[in-house]
C-alpha atoms as a PDB file:
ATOM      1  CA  UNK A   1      -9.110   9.014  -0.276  1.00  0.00           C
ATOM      2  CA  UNK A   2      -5.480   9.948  -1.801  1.00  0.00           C
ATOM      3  CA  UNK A   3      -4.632  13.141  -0.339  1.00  0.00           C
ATOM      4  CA  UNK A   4      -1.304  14.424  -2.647  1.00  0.00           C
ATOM      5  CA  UNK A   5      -1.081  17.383  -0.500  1.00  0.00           C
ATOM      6  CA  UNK A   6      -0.717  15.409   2.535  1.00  0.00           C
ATOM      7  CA  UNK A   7       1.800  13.366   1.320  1.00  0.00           C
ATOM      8  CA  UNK A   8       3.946  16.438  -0.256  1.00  0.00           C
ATOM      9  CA  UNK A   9       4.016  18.072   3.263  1.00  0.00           C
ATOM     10  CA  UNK A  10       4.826  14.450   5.124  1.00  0.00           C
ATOM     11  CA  UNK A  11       7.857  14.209   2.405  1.00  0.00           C
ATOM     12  CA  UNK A  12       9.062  17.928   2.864  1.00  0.00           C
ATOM     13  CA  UNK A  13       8.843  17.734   6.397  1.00  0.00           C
ATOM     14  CA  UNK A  14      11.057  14.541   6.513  1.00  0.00           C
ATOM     15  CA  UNK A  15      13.196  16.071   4.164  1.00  0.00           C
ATOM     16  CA  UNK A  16      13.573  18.993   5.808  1.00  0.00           C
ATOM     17  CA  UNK A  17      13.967  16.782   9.291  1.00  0.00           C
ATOM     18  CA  UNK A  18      17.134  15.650   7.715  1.00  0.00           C
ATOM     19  CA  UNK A  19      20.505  17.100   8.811  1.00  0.00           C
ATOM     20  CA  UNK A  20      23.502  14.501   7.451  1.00  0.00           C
ATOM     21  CA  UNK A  21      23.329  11.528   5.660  1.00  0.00           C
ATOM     22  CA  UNK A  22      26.068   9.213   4.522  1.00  0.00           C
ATOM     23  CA  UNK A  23      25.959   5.808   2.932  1.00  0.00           C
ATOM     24  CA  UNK A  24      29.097   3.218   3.660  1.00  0.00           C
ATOM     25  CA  UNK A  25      29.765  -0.071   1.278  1.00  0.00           C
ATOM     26  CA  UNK A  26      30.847  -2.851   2.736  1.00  0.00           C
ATOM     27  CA  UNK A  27      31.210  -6.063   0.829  1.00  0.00           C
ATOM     28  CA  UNK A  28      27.249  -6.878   0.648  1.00  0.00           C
ATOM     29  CA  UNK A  29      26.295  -4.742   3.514  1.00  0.00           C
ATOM     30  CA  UNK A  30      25.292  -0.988   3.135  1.00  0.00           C
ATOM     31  CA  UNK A  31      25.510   1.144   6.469  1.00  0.00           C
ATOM     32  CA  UNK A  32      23.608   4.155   6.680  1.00  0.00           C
ATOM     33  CA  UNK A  33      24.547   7.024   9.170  1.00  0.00           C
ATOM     34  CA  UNK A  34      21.726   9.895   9.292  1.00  0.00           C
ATOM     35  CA  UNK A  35      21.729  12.927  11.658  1.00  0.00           C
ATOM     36  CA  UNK A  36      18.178  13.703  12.251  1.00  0.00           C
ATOM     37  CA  UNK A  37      15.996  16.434  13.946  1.00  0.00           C
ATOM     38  CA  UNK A  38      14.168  14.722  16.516  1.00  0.00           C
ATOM     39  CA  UNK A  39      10.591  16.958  17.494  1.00  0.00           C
ATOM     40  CA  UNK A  40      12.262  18.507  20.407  1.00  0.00           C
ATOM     41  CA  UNK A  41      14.709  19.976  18.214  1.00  0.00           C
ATOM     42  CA  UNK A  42      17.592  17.691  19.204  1.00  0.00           C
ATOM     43  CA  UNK A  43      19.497  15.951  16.666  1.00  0.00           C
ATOM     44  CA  UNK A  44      20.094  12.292  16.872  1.00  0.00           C
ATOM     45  CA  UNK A  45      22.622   9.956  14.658  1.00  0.00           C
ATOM     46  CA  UNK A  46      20.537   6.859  13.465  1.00  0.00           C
ATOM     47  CA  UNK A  47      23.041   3.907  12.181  1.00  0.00           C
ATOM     48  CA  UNK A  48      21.493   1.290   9.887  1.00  0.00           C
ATOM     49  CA  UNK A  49      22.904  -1.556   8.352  1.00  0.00           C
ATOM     50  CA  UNK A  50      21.190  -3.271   5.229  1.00  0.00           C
ATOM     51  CA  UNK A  51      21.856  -6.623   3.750  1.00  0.00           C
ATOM     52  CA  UNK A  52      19.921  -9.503   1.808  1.00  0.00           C
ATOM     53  CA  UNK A  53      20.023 -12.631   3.301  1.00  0.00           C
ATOM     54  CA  UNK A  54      20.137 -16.286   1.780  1.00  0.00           C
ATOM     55  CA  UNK A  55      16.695 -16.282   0.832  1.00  0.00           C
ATOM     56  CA  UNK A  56      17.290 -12.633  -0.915  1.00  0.00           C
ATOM     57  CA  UNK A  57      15.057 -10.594   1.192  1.00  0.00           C
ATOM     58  CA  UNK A  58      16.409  -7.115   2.464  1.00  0.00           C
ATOM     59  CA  UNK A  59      17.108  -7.723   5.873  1.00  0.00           C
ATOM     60  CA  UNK A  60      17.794  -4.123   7.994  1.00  0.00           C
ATOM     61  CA  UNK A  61      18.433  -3.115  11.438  1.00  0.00           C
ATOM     62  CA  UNK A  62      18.431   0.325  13.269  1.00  0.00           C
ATOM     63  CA  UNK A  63      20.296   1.864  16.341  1.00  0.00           C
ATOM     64  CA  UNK A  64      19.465   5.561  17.382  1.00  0.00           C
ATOM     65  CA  UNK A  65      22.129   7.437  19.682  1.00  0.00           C
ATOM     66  CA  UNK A  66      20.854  10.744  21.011  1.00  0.00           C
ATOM     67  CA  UNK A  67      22.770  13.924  21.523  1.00  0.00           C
ATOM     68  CA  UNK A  68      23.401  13.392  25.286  1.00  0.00           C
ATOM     69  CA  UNK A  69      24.931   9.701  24.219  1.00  0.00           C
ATOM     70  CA  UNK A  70      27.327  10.535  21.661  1.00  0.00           C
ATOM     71  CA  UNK A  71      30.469  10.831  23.241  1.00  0.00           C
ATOM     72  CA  UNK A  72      30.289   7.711  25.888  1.00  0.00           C
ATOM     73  CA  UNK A  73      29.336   5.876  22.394  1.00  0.00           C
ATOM     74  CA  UNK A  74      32.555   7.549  20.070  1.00  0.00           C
ATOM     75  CA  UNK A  75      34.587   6.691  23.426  1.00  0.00           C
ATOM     76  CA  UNK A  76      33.450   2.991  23.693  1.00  0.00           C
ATOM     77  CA  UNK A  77      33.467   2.800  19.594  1.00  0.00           C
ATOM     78  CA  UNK A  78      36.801   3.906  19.366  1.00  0.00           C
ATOM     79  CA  UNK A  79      38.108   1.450  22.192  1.00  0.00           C
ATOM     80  CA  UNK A  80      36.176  -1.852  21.196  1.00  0.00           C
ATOM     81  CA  UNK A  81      38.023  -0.545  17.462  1.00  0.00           C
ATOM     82  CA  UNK A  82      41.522  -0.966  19.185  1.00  0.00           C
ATOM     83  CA  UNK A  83      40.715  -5.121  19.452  1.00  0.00           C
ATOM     84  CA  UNK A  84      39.609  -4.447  15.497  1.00  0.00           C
ATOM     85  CA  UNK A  85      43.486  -3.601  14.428  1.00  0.00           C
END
């Protein structure tokens, strides 16, 4: 049985679980970057990228960096970026 109070709450509470979200365009790839509230109370950036593929189905992957990660990741991000340039 459909339970629209359930699903209210379950929506709220991700919404409210939200703290940033950004979309990126590239070409035919969208990248997602959302700062979430993890049920600890920790935040943690989730990175997704989203594309269709040849056969036109929506084609996504996911990486999750937590709080005590962030820096080593900006660090190595921002070095591998130097061989970008």
């Amino acid at each position: 049985m459909y339970n629209q109070n359930q699903n209210q709450d379950q929506s709220l509470k991700q919404i409210k679980e939200s703290v940033f979200s950004k979309m990126m365009r590239a070409g035919s790839k969208n990248y997602f970057f959302d700062v979430k509230k993890a049920s600890n109370g920790s935040n943690y950036l989730t990175i997704t990228d989203s594309y269709k593929n040849q056969k036109g189905e929506q084609v996504t992957s996911r990486t999750l960096i937590f709080r005590d990660h962030i820096q080593d990741f900006l660090a190595n991000l921002q070095e591998a970026g130097t061989y970008l340039q």
